[in-house]
Protein backbone atom coordinates (compact mmCIF):
# COMPACT_ATOMS: atom_id res chain seq x y z
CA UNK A 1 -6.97 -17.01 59.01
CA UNK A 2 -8.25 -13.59 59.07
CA UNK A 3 -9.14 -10.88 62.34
CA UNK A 4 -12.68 -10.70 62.32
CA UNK A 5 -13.54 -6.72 62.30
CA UNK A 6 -16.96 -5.45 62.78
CA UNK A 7 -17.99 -2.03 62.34
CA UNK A 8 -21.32 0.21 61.95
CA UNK A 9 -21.50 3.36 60.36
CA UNK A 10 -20.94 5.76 62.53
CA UNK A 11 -18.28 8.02 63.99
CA UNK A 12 -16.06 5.59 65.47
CA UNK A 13 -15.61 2.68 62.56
CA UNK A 14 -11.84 4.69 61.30
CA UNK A 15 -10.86 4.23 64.74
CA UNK A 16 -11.73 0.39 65.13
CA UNK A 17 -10.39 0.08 61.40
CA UNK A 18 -6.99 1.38 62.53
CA UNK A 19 -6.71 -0.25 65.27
CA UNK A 20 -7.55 -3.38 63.53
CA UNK A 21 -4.85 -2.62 60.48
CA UNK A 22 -2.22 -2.11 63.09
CA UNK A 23 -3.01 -5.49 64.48
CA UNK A 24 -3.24 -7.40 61.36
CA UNK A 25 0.02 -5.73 60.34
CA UNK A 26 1.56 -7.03 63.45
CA UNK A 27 0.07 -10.73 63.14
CA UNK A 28 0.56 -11.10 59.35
CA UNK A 29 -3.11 -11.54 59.08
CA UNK A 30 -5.70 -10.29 56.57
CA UNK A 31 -9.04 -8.05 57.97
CA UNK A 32 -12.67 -9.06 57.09
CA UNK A 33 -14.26 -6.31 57.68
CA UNK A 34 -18.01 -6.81 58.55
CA UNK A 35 -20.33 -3.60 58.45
CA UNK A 36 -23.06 -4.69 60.40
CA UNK A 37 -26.82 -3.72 59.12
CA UNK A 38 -30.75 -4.34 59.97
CA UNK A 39 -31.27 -4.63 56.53
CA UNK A 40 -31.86 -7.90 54.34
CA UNK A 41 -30.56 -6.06 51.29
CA UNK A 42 -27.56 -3.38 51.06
CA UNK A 43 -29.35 0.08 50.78
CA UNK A 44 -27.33 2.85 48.47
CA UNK A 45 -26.14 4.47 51.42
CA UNK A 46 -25.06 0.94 52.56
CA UNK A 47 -23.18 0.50 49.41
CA UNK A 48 -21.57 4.01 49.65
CA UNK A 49 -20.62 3.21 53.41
CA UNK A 50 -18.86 0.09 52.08
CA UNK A 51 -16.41 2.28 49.39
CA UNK A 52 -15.69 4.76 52.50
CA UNK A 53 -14.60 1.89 54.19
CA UNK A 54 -12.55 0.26 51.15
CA UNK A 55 -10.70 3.75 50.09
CA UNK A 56 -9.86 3.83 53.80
CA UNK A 57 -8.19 0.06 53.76
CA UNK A 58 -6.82 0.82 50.40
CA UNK A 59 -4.25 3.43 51.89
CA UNK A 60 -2.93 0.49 53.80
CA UNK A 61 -1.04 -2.60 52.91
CA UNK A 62 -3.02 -5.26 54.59
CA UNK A 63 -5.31 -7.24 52.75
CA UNK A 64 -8.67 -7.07 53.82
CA UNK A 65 -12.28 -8.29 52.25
CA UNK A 66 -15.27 -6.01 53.31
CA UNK A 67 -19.26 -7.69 53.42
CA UNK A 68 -22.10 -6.36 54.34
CA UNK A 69 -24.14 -8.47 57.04
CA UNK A 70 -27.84 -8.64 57.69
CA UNK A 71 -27.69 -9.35 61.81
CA UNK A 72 -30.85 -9.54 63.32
CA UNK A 73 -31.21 -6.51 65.82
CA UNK A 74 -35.17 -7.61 66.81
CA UNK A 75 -36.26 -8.00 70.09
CA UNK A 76 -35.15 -6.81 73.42
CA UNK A 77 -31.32 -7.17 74.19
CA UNK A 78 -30.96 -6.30 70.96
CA UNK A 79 -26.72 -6.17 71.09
CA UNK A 80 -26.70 -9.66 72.94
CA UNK A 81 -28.62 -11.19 69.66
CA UNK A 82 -25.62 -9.29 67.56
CA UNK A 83 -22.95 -10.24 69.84
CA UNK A 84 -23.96 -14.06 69.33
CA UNK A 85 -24.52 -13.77 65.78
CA UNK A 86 -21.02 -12.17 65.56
CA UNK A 87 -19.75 -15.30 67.82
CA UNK A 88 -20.83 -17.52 65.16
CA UNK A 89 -19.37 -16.26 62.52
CA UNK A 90 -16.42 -16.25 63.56
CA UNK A 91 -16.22 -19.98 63.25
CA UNK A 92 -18.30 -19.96 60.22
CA UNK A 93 -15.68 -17.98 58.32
CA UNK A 94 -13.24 -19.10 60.22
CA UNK A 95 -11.43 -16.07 62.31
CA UNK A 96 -8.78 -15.79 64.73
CA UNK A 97 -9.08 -12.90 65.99
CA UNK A 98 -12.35 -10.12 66.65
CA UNK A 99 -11.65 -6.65 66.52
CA UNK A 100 -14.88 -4.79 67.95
CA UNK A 101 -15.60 -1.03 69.19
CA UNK A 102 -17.31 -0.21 72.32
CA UNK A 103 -19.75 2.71 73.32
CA UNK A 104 -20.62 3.33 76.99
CA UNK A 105 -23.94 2.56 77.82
CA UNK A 106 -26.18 4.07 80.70
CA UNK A 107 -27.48 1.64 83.15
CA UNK A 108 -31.19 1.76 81.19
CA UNK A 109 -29.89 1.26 77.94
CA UNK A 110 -27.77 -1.56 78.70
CA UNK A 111 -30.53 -3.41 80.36
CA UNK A 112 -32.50 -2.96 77.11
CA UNK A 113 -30.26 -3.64 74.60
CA UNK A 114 -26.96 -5.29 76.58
CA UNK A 115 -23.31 -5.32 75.31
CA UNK A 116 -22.57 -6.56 71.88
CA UNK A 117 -18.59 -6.17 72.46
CA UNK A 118 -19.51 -8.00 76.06
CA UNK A 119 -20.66 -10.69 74.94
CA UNK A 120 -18.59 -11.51 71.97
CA UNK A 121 -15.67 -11.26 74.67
CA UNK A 122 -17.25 -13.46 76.76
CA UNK A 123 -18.37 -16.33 74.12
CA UNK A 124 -16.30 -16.13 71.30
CA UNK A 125 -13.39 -19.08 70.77
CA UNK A 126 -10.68 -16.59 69.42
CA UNK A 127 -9.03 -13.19 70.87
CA UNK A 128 -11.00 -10.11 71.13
CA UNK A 129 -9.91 -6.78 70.84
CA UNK A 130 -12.41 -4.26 72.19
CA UNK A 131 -11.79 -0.39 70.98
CA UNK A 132 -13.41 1.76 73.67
CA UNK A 133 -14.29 5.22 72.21
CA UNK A 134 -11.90 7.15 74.02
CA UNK A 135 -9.61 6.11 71.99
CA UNK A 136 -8.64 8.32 68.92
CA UNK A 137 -7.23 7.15 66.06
């Protein structure tokens, strides 16, 4: 079974990615790491994201798989619709574990787009970890 880690490309995906190494160190478990995109097909920048993200695993000794996942971010409450999607596949692939980083929201924007990390705490069947950005890594 693997820890379920997903992870955009922004600022804050080293930060979730150590925390989830640390973790997977500690539970003998492998990552699958998920960079979550709108698009159907990986773009180049996409692609280069994804060797960022495997030169950063490769400095550790946990074994890890990366993917790139089309979730579908249409609609209002746009991060419920991910959060669910990310629920699912965690039985689809079969994960024990989510490992998931967390922006604060103002009152507005969470109305309009909700709580991805939220609501894969609240729905999914396995442990969640939930990396707040105050955290450094």
């Amino acid at each position: 079974m693997s820890l379920l880690v997903a992870i955009g490309d922004d600022n804050r995906f080293e930060t979730v990615l150590d925390i989830a190494v640390q973790l997977a160190a500690g539970l003998s478990k492998e990552l699958y790491v998920v960079h979550l995109t709108e698009n159907e097909s990986a773009s180049a920048d996409e692609r280069a994201f994804r060797e960022d993200v495997q030169a950063f695993l490769s400095e550790t000794d946990v074994p890890f798989e990366i993917n790139i996942e089309h979730l579908n971010r249409s609609g209002l409450r746009s991060g419920t619709a991910v959060g669910k999607q990310l629920v699912d596949l965690t039985t689809d692939v079969g994960i024990d574990h989510v490992v998931i980083g967390h922006r604060s929201k103002n009152r507005l924007t969470t109305v309009r787009e909700g709580h991805t990390g939220f609501v894969v705490a609240e729905d999914a069947p396995v442990p969640v970890t939930i990396v707040p950005e105050a955290v450094e890594p």
